[in-house]
Protein backbone atom coordinates (compact mmCIF):
# COMPACT_ATOMS: atom_id res chain seq x y z
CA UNK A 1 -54.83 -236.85 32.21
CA UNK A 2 -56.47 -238.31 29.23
CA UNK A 3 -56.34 -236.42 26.07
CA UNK A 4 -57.51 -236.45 22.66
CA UNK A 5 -57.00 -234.32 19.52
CA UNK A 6 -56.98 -233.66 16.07
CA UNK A 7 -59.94 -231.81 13.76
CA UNK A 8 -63.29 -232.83 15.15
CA UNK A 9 -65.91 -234.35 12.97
CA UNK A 10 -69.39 -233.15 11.97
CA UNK A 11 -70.77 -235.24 15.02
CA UNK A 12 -67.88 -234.39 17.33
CA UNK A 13 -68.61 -230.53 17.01
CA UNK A 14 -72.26 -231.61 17.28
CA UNK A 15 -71.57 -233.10 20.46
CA UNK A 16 -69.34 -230.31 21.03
CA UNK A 17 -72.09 -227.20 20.05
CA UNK A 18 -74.79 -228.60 22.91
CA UNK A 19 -75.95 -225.50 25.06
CA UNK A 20 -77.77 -225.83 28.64
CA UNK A 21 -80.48 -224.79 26.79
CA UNK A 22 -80.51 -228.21 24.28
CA UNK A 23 -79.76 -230.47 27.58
CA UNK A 24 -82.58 -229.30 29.39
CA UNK A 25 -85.19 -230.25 26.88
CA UNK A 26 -84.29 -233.64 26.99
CA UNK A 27 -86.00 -236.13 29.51
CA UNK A 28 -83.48 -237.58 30.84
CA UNK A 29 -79.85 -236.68 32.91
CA UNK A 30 -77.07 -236.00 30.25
CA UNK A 31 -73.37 -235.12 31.04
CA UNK A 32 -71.04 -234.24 28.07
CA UNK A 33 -67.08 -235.00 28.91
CA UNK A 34 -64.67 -233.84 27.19
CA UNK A 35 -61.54 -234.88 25.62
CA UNK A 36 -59.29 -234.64 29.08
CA UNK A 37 -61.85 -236.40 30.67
CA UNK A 38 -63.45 -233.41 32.46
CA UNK A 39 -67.47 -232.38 32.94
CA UNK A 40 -67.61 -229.63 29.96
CA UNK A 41 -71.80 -229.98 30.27
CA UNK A 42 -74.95 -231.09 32.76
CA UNK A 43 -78.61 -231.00 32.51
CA UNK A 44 -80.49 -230.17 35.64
CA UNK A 45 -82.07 -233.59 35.31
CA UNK A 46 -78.72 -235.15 35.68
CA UNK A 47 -77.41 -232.55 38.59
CA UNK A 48 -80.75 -233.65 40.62
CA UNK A 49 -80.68 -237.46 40.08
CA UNK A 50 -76.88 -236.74 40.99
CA UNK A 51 -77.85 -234.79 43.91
CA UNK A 52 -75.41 -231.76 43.14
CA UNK A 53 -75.27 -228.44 41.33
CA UNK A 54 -74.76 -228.43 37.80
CA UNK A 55 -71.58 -225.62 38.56
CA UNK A 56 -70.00 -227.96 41.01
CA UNK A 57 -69.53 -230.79 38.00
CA UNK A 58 -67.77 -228.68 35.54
CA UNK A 59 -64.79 -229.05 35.51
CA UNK A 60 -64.30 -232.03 37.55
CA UNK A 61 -62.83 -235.45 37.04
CA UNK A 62 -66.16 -237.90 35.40
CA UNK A 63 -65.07 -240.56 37.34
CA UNK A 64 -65.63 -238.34 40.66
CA UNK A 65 -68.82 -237.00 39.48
CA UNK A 66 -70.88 -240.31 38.60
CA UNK A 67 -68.88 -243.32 40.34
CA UNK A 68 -70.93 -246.23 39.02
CA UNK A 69 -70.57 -249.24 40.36
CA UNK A 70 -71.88 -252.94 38.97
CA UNK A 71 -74.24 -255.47 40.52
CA UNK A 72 -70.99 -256.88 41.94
CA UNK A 73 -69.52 -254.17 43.08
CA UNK A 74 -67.11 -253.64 40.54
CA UNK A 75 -66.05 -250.12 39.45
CA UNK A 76 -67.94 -249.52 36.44
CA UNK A 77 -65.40 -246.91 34.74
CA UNK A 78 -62.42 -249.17 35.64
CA UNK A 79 -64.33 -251.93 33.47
CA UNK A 80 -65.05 -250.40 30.70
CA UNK A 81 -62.20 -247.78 30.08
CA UNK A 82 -64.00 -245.38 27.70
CA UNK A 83 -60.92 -243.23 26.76
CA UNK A 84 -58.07 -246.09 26.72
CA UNK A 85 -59.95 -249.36 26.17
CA UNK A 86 -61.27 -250.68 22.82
CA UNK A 87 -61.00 -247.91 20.33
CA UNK A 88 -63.72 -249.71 17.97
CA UNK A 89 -66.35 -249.43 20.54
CA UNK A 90 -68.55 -246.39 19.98
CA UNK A 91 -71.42 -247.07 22.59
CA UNK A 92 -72.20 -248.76 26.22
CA UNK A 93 -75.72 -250.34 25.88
CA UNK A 94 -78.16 -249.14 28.71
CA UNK A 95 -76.97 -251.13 32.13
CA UNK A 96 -78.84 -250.92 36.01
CA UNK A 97 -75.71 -249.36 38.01
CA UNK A 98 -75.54 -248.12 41.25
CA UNK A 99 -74.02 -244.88 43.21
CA UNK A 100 -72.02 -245.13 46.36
CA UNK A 101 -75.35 -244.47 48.37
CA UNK A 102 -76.92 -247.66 46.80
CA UNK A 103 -79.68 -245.86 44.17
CA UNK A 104 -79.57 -247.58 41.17
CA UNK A 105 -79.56 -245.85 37.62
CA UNK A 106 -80.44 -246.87 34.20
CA UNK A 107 -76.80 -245.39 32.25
CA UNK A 108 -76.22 -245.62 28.86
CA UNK A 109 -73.11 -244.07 27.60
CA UNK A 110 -72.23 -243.31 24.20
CA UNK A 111 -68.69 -242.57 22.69
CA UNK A 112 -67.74 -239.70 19.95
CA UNK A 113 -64.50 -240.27 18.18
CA UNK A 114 -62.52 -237.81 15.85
CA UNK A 115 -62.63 -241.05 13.18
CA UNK A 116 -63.72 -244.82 13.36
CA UNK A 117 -61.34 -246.56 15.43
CA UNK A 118 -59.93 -242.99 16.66
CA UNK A 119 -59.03 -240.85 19.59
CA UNK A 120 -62.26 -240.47 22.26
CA UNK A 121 -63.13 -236.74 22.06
CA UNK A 122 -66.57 -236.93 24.03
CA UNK A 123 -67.67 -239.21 26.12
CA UNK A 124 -71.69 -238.56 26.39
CA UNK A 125 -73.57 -240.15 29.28
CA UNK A 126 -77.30 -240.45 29.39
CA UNK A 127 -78.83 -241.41 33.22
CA UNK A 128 -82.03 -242.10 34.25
CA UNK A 129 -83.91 -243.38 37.78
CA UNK A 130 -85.25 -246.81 37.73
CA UNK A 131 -88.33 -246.02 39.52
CA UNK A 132 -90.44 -245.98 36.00
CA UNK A 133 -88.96 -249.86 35.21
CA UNK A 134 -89.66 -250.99 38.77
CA UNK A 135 -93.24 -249.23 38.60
CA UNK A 136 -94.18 -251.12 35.33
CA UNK A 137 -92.90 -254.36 36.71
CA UNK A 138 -94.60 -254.23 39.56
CA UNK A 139 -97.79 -253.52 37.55
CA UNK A 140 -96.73 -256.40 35.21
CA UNK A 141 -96.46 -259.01 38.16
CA UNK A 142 -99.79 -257.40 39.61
CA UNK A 143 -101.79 -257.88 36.32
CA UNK A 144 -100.19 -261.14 36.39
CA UNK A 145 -101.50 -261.69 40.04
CA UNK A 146 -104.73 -260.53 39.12
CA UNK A 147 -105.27 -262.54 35.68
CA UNK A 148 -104.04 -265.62 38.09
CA UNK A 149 -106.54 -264.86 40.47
CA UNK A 150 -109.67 -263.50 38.00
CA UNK A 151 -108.80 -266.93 36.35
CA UNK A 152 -108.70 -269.68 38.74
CA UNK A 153 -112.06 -269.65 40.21
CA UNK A 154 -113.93 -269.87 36.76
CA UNK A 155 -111.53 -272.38 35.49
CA UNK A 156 -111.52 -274.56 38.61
CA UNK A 157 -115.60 -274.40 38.13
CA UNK A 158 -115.44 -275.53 34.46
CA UNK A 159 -112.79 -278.39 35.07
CA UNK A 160 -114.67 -279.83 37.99
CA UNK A 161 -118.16 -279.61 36.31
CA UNK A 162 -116.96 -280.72 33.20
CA UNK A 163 -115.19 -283.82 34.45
CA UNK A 164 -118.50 -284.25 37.06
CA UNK A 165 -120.89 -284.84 33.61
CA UNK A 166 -118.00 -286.36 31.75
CA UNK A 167 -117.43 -289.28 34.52
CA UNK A 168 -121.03 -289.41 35.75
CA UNK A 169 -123.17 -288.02 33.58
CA UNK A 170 -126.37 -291.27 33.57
CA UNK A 171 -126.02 -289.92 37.13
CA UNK A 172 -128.52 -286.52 36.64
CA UNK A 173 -131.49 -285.77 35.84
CA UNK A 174 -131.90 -283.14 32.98
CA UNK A 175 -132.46 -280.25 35.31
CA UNK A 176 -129.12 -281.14 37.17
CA UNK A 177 -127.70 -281.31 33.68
CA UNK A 178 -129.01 -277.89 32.37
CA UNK A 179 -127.84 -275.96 36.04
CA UNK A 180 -124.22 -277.59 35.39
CA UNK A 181 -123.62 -276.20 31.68
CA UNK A 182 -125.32 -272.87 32.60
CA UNK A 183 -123.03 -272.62 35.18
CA UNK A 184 -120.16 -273.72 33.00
CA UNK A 185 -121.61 -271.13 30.24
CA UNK A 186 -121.30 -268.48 32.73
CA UNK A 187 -117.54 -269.18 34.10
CA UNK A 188 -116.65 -269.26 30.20
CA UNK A 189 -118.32 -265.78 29.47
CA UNK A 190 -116.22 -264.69 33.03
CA UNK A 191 -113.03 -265.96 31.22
CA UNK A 192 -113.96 -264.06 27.75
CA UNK A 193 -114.57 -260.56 29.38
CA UNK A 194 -111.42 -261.30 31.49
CA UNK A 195 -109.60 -261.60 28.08
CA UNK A 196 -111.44 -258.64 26.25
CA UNK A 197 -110.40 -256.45 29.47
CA UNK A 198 -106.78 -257.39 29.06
CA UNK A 199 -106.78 -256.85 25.40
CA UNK A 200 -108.38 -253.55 25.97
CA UNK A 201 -105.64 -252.34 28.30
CA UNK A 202 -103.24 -253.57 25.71
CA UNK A 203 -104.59 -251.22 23.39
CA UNK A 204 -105.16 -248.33 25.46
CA UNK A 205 -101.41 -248.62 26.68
CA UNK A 206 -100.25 -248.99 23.17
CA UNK A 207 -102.75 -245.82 22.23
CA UNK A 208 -104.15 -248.75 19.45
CA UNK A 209 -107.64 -248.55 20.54
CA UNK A 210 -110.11 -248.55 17.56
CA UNK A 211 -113.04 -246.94 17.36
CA UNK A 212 -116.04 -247.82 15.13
CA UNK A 213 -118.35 -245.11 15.06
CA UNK A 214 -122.12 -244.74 14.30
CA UNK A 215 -125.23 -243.08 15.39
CA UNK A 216 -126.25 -244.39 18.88
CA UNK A 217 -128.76 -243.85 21.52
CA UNK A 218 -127.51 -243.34 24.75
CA UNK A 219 -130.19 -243.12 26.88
CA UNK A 220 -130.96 -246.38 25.43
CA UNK A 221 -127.76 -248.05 26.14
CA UNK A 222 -128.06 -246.74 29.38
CA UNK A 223 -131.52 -248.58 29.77
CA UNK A 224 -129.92 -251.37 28.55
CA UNK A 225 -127.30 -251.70 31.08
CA UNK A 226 -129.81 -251.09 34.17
CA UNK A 227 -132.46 -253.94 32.19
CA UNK A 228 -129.28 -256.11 32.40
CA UNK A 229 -128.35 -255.40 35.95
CA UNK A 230 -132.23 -256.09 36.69
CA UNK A 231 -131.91 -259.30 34.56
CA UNK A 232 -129.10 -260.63 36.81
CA UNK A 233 -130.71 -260.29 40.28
CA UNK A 234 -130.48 -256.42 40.89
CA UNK A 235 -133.76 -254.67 42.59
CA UNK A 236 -135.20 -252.61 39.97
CA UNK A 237 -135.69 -250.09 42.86
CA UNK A 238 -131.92 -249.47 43.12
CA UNK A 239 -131.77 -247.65 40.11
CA UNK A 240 -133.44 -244.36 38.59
CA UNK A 241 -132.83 -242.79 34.91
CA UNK A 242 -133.15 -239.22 34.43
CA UNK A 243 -132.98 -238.16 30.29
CA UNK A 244 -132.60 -234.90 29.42
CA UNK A 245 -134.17 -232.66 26.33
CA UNK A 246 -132.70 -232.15 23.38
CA UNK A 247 -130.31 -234.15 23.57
CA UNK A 248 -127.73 -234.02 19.94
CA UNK A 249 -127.06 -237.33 17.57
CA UNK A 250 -124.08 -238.71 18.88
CA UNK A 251 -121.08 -240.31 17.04
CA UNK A 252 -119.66 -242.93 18.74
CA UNK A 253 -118.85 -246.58 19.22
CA UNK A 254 -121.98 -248.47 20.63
CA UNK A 255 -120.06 -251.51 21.97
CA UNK A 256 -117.65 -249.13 23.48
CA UNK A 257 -119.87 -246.82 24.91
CA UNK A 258 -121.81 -249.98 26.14
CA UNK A 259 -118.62 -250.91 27.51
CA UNK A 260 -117.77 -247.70 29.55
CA UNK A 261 -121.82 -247.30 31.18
CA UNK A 262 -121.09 -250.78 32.52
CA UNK A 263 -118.06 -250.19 34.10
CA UNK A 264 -119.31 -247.56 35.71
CA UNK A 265 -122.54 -248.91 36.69
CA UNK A 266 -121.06 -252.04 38.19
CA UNK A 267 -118.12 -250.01 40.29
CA UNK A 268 -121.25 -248.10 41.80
CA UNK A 269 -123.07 -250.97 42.79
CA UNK A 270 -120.13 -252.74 43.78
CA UNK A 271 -118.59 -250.00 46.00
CA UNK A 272 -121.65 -248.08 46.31
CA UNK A 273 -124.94 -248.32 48.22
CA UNK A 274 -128.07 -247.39 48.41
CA UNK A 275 -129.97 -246.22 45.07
CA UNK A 276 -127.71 -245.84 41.83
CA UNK A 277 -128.84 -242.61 39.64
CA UNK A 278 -128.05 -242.61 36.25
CA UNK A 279 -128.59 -238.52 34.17
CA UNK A 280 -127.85 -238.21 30.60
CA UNK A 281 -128.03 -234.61 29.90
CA UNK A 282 -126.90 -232.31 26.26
CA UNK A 283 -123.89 -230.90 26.95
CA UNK A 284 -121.78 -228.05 25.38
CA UNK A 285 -122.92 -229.75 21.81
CA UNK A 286 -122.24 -233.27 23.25
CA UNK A 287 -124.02 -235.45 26.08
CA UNK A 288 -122.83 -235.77 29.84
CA UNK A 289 -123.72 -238.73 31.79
CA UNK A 290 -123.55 -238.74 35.45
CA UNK A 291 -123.86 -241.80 37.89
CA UNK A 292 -123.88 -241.37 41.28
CA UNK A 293 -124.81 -243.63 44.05
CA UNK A 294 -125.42 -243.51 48.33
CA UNK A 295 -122.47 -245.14 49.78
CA UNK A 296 -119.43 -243.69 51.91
CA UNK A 297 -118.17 -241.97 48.20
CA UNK A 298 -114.48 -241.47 47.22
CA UNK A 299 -112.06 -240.18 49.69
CA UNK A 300 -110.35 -237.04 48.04
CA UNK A 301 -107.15 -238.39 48.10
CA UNK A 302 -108.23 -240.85 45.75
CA UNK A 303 -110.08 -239.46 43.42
CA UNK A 304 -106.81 -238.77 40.91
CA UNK A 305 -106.16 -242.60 41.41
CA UNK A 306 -109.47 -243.91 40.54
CA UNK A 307 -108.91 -244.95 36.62
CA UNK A 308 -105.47 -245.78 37.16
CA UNK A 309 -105.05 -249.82 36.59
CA UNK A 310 -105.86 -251.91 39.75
CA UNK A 311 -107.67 -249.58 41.86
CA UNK A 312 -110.19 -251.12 44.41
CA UNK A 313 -112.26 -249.01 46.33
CA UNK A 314 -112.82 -249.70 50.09
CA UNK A 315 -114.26 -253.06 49.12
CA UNK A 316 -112.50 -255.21 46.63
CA UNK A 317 -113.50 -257.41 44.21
CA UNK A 318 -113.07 -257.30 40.59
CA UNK A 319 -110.27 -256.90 38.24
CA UNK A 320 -109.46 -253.23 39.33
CA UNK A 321 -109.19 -252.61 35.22
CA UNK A 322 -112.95 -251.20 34.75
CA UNK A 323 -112.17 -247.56 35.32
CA UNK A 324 -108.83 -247.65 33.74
CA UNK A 325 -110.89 -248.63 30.43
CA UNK A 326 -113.73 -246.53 31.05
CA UNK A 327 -111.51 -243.60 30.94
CA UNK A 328 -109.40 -244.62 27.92
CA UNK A 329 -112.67 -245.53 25.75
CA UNK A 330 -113.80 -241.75 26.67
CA UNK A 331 -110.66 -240.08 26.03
CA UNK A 332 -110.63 -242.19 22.67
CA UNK A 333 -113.91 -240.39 21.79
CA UNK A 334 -112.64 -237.15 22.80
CA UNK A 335 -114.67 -236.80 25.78
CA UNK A 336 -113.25 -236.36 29.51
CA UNK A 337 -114.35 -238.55 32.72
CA UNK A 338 -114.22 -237.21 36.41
CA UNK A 339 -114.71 -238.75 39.31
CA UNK A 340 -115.85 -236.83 42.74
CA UNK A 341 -118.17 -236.84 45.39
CA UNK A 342 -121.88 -236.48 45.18
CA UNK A 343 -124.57 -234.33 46.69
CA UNK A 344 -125.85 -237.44 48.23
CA UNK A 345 -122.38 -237.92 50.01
CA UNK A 346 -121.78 -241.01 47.87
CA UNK A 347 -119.56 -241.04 44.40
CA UNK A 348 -120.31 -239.32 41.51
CA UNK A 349 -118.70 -240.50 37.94
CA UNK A 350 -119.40 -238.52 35.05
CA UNK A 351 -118.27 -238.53 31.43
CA UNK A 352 -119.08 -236.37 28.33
CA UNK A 353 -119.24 -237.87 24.77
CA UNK A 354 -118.41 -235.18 22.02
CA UNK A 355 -121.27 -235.18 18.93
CA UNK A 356 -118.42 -236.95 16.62
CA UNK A 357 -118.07 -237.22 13.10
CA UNK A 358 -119.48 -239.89 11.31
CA UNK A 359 -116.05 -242.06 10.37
CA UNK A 360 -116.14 -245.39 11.02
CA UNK A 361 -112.69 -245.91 12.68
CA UNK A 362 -110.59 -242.97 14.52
């Protein structure tokens, strides 16, 4: 039995005073051991990843109540000999181990002394899944995918033209001149709003996303986008703009708010179908916008995934990232976005924008 004694330091009793109560608000499985080596404490977090009840760990040997083993098998306890190895160390640095049934765990464990270099009094071990690590690398080697992907076509269009006029250029005439540049102009504005999405993500992830706010017209930034679309090859039929009365002045960022009606625009007429309706309307001392369109609409079980990074709809194209920013540029302004089906049977995406204040930078 391994033992430990002596008068207990502030921190010791600390370690010593947690309740049930103190373990369960914390996010993540805890176990407290005592000085023999023995479960004294267990959060309910810890029981479940653990799979057993809290009442069946107390008491018991640690070693029988999380066996840990290494990447190689190796017994994780047997390694690093908490109570009877070095008596200088006071911590275990967070490591990916693994229970006899093969789930791995992130475990950090941390070691409470009676005095520097002393007896071990508690041995305090902190657990959590790995599903959260594994879910943001996967979504780090998808945006990595995706950047790859968004990237290639444009660049392998700007290479090839460039070295074309480069190599050959006393070959064209001026008006196969002018068609290679604009199309090299265009591939180079496709790279920059590649970039400016992955910078916005950045800051919405990192809750850094500034906002400089002014008096703007929405209805008119909503013409804007259509006159845009129109611009670029879209039927001017496909669209219709309904503007509401009384509509309140409106505090916001214009090139975000720009931003947010395009992304939503262009997911409608990518996705969608038939004719894309656009309604600004006052709402609850704000405006609501609402854009709906004619296509086969959102299927309920994905209408909570919508402005999550990397969703396509039933046909892909695009970055996936355009809701995901839509929705962090609203919630930035303190509005809220929603995403449902239409009474046309298509989708229907609407946002409100609050009246604001007029600061320039929240």
């Amino acid at each position: 039995m391994v033992t430990g004694g002596g008068r207990l330091s502030c921190a010791v009793v600390t370690a010593h005073a947690l309740d049930a109560r103190t373990l369960e608000m914390l996010p993540d499985g805890v176990l407290v051991v005592g000085p023999d080596g023995r479960v004294e404490l267990v959060n309910a977090t810890a029981a479940t990843i653990l799979r057993l009840a809290a009442t069946d760990a107390i008491g018991r040997d640690w070693r029988e109540v999380i066996p840990l083993t290494d990447h190689q098998g190796r017994d994780w306890w047997a390694c690093t000999r908490p109570y009877d190895g070095l008596p200088r160390r006071t911590r275990q640095p967070e490591r990916q181990l693994y229970l006899p049934d093969d789930r791995s765990l992130l475990v950090t464990a941390h070691y409470v002394r009676e005095r520097p270099a002393g007896p071990l009094v508690r041995l305090v071990i902190a657990l959590r899944g790995t599903a959260g690590r594994e879910r943001l690398e996967r979504d780090s080697a998808e945006l990595v995918a995706t950047v790859a992907h968004e990237l290639r076509s444009p660049l392998t269009s700007v290479k090839g033209f460039t070295a074309t006029l480069l190599s050959k250029w006393e070959r064209f005439n001026d008006e196969q001149k002018r068609h290679m540049l604009e199309t090299i102009n265009s591939d180079a504005d496709r790279v920059t709003r590649l970039i400016g999405e992955l910078l916005d993500v950045s800051r919405i992830d990192a809750g850094r996303l500034e906002l400089h706010k002014q008096v703007i017209d929405v209805p008119g930034a909503i013409r804007r986008c259509v006159d845009g679309r129109i611009a670029s090859g879209e039927s001017s039929d496909r669209f219709t703009i309904d503007v509401g009365d009384n509509l309140p002045e409106i505090w916001a960022d214009p090139d975000k708010v720009d931003q947010t009606i395009g992304n939503i625009v262009e997911n409608a007429l990518r996705h969608g179908a038939g004719t894309v309706s656009i309604t600004v309307m006052a709402h609850d001392g704000g405006v609501e916008v609402v854009v709906t369109d004619e296509g086969d609409g959102i299927a309920p079980e994905a209408e909570h995934r919508v402005f999550t990074k990397f969703w396509h709809g039933a046909k892909r194209g695009g970055t996936g990232l355009g809701l995901f920013i839509a929705r962090g540029i609203v919630e930035a302004h303190g509005g809220t976005i929603t995403a449902g089906r239409a009474a046309t049977g298509g989708a229907e995406l609407r946002f409100t924008l609050p009246a604001g204040t007029p600061s320039f930078a929240t």
